[in-house]
PDB file of N, CA and C in Angstrom:
ATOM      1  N   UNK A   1       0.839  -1.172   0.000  1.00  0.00           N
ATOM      2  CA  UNK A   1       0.000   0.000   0.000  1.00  0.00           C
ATOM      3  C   UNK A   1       0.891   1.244   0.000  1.00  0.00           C
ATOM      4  N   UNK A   2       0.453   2.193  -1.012  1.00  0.00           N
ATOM      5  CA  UNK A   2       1.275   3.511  -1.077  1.00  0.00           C
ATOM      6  C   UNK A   2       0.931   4.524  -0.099  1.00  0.00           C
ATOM      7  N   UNK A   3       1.767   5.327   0.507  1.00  0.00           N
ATOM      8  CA  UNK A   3       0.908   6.440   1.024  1.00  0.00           C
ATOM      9  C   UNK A   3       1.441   7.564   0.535  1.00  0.00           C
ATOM     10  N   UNK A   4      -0.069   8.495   0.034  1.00  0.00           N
ATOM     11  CA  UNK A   4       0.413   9.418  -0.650  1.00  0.00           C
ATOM     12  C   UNK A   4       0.449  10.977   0.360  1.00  0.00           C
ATOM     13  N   UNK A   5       1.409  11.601  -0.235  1.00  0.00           N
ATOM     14  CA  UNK A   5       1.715  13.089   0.420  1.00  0.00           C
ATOM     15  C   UNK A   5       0.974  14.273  -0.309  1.00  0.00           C
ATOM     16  N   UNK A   6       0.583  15.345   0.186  1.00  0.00           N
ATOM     17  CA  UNK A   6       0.300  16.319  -0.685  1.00  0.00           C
ATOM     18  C   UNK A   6       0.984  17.503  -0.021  1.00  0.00           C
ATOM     19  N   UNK A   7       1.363  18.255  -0.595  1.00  0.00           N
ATOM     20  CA  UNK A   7       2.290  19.422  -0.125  1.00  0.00           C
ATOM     21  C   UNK A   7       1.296  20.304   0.214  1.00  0.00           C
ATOM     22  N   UNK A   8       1.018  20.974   1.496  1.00  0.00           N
ATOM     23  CA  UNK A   8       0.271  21.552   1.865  1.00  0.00           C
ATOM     24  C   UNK A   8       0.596  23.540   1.475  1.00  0.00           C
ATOM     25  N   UNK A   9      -0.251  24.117   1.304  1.00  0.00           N
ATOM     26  CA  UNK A   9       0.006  25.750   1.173  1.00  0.00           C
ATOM     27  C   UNK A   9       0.061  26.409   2.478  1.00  0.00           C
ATOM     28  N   UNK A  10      -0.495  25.515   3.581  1.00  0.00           N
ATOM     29  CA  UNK A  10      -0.221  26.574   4.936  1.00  0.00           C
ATOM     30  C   UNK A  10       1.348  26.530   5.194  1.00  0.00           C
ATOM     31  N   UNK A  11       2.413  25.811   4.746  1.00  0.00           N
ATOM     32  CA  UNK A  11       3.696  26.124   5.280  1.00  0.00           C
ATOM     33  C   UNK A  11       3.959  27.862   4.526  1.00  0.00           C
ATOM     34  N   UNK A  12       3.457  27.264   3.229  1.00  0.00           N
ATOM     35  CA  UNK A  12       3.824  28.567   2.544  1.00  0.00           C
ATOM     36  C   UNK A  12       3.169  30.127   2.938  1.00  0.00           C
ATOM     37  N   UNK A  13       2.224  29.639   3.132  1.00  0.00           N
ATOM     38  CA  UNK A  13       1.101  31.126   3.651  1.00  0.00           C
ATOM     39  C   UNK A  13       1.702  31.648   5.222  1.00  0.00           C
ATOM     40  N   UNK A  14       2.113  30.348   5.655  1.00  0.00           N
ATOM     41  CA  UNK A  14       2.581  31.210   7.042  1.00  0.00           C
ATOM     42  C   UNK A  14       3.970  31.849   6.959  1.00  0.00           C
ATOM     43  N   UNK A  15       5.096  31.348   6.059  1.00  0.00           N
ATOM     44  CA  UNK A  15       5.839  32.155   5.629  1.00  0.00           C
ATOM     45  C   UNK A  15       5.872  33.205   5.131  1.00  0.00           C
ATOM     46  N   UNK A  16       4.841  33.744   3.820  1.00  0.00           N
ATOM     47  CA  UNK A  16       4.599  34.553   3.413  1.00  0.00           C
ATOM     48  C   UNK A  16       3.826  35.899   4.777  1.00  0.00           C
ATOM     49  N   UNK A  17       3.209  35.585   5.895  1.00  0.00           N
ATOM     50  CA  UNK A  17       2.331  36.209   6.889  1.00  0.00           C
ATOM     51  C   UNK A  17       4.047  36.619   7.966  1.00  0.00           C
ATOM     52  N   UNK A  18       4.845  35.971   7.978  1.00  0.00           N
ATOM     53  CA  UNK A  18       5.542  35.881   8.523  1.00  0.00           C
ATOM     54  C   UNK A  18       6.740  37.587   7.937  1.00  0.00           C
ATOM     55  N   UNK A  19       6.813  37.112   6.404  1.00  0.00           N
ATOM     56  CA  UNK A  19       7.470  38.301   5.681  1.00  0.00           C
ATOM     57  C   UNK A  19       7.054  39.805   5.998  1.00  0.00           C
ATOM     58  N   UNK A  20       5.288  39.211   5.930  1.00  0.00           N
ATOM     59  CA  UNK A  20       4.738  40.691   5.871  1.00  0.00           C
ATOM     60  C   UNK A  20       4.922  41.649   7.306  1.00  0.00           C
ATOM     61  N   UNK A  21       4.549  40.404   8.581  1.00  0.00           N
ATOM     62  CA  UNK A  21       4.551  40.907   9.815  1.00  0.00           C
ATOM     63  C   UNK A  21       5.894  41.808   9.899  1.00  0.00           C
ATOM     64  N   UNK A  22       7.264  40.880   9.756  1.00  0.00           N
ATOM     65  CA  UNK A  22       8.471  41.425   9.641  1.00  0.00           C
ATOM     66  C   UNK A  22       8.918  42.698   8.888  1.00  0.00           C
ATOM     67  N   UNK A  23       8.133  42.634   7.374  1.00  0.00           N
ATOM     68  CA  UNK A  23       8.465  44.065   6.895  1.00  0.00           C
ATOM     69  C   UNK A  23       7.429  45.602   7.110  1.00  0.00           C
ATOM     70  N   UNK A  24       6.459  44.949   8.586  1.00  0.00           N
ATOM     71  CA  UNK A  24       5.129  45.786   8.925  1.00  0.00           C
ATOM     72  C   UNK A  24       6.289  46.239  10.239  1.00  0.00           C
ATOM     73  N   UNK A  25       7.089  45.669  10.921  1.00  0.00           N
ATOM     74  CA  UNK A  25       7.877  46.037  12.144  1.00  0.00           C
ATOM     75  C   UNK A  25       8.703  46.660  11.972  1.00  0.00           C
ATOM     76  N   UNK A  26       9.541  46.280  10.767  1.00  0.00           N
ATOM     77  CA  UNK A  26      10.811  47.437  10.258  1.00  0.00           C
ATOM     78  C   UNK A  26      10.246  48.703   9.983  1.00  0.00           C
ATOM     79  N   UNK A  27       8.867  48.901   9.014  1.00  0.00           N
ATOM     80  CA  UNK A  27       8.687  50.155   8.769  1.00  0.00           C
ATOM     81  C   UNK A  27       8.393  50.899  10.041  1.00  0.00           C
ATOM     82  N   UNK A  28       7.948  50.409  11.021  1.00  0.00           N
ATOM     83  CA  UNK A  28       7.397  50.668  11.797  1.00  0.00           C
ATOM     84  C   UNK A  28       8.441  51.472  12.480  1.00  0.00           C
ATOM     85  N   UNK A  29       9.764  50.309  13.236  1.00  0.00           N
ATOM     86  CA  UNK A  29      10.713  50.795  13.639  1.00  0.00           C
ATOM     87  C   UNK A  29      11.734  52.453  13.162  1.00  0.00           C
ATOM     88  N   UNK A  30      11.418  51.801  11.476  1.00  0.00           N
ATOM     89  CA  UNK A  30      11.909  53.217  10.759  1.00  0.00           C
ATOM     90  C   UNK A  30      11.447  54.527  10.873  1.00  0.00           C
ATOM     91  N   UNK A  31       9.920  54.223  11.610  1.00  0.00           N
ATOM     92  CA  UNK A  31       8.986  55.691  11.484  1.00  0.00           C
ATOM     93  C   UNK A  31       9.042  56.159  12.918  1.00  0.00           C
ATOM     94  N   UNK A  32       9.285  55.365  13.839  1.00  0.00           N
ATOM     95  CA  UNK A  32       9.474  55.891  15.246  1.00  0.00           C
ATOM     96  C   UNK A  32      11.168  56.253  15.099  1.00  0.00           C
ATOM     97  N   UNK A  33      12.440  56.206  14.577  1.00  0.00           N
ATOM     98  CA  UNK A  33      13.276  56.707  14.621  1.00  0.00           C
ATOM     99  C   UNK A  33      13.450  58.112  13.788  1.00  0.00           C
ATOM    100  N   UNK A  34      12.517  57.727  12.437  1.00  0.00           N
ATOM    101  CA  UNK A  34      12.609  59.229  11.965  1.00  0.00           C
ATOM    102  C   UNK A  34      12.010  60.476  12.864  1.00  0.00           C
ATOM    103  N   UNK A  35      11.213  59.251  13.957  1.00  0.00           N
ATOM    104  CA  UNK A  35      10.591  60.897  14.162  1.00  0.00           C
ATOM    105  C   UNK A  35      10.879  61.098  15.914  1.00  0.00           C
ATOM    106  N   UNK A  36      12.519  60.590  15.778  1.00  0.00           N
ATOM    107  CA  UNK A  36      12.938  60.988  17.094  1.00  0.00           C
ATOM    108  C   UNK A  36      12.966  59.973  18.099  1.00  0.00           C
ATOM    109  N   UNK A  37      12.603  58.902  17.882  1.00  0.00           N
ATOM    110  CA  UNK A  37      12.513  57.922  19.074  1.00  0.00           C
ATOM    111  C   UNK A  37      14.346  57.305  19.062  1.00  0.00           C
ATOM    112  N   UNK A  38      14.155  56.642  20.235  1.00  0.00           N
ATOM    113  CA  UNK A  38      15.613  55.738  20.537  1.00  0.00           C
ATOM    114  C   UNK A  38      14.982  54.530  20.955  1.00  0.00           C
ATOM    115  N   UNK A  39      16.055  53.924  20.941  1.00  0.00           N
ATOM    116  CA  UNK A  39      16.226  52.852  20.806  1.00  0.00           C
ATOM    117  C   UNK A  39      16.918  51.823  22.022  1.00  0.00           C
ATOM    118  N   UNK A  40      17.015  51.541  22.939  1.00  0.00           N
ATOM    119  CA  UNK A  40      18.083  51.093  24.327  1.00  0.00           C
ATOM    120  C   UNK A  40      18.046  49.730  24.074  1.00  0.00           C
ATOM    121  N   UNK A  41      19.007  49.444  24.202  1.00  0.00           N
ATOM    122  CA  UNK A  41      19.153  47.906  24.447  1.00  0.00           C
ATOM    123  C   UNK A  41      19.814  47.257  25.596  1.00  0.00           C
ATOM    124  N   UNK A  42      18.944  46.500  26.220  1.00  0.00           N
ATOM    125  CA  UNK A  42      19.086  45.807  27.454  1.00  0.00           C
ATOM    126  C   UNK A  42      19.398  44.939  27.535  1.00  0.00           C
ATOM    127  N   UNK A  43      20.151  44.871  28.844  1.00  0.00           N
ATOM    128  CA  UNK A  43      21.016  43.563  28.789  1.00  0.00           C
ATOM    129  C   UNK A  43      20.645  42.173  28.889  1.00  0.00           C
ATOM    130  N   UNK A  44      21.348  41.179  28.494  1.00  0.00           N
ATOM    131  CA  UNK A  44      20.086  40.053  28.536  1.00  0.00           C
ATOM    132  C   UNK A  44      19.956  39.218  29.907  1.00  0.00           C
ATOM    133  N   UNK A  45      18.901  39.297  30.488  1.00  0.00           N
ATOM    134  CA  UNK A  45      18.879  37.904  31.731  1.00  0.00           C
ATOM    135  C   UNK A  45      18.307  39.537  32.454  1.00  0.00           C
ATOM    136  N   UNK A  46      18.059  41.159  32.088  1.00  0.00           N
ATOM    137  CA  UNK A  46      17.255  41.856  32.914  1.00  0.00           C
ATOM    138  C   UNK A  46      15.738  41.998  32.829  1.00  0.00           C
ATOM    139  N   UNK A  47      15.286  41.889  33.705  1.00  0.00           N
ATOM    140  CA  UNK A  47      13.691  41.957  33.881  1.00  0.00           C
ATOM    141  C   UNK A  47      12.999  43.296  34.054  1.00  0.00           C
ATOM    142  N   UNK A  48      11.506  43.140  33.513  1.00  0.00           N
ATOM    143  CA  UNK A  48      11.326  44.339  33.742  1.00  0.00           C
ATOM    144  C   UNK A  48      10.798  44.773  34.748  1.00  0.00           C
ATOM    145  N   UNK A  49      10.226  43.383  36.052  1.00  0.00           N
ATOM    146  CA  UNK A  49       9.777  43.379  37.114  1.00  0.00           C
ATOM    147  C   UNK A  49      10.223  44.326  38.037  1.00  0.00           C
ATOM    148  N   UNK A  50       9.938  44.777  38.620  1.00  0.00           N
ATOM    149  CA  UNK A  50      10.171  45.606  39.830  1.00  0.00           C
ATOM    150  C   UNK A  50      11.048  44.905  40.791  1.00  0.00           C
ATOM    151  N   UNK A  51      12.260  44.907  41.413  1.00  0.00           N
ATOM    152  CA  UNK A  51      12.479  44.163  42.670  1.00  0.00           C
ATOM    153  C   UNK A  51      11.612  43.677  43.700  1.00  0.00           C
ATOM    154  N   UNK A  52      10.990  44.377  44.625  1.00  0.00           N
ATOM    155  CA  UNK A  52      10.138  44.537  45.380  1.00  0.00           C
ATOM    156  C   UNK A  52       8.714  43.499  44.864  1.00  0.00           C
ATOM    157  N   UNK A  53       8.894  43.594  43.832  1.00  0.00           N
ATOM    158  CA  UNK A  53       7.431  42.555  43.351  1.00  0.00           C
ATOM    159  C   UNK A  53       6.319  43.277  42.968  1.00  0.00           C
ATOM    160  N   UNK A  54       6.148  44.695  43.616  1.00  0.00           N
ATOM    161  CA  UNK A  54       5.184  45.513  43.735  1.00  0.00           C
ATOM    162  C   UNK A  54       4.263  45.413  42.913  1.00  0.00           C
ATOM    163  N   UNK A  55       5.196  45.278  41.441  1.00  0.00           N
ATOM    164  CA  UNK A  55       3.974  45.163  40.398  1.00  0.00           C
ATOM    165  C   UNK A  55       2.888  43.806  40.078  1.00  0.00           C
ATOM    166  N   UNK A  56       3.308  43.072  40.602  1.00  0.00           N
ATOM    167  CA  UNK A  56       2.152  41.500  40.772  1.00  0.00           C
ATOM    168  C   UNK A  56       1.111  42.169  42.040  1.00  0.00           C
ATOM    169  N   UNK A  57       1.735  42.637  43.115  1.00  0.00           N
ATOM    170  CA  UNK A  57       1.003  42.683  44.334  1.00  0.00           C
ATOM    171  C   UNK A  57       0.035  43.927  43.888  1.00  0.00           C
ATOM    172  N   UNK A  58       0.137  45.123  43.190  1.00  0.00           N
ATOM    173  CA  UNK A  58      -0.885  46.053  42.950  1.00  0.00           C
ATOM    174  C   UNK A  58      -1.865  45.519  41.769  1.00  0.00           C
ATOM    175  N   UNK A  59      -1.873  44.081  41.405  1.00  0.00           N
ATOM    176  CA  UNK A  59      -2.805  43.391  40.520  1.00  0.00           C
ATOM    177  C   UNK A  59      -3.335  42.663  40.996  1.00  0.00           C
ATOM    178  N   UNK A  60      -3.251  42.095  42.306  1.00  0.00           N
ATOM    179  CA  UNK A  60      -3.595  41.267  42.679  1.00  0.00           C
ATOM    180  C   UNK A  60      -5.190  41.230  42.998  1.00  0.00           C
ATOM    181  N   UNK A  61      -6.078  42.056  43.775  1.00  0.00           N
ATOM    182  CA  UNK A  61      -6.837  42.403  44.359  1.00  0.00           C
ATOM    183  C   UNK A  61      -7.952  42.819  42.980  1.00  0.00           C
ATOM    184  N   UNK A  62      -7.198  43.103  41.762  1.00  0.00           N
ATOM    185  CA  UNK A  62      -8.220  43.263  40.761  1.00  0.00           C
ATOM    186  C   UNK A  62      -9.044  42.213  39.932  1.00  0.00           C
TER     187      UNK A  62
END
């Protein structure tokens, strides 16, 4: 018994969704620097949590 394959179009469509997202973020990025924004880059393994925790504990109650 053969088993047959068919090449599916969702690999391709999600690649293609994938291009667009990516060249929707660059422009994006490009239009917040033209118009003055920066840019910081953080170091890796820092959080943006608060020490203290504070920020879980003032959600909590909501």
């Amino acid at each position: 018994m053969t088993t047959l394959r068919f090449r599916s179009s969702a690999n391709r469509s999600k690649a293609a969704a994938a291009t667009v997202t990516r060249e929707a973020l660059e422009a994006h990025v490009a239009a917040y620097l033209r118009r003055g924004g920066q840019i910081q880059k953080i170091a890796k393994g820092v959080s943006g949590m608060p020490l203290n925790g504070s920020w879980h504990l003032s959600r909590r109650g909501k």
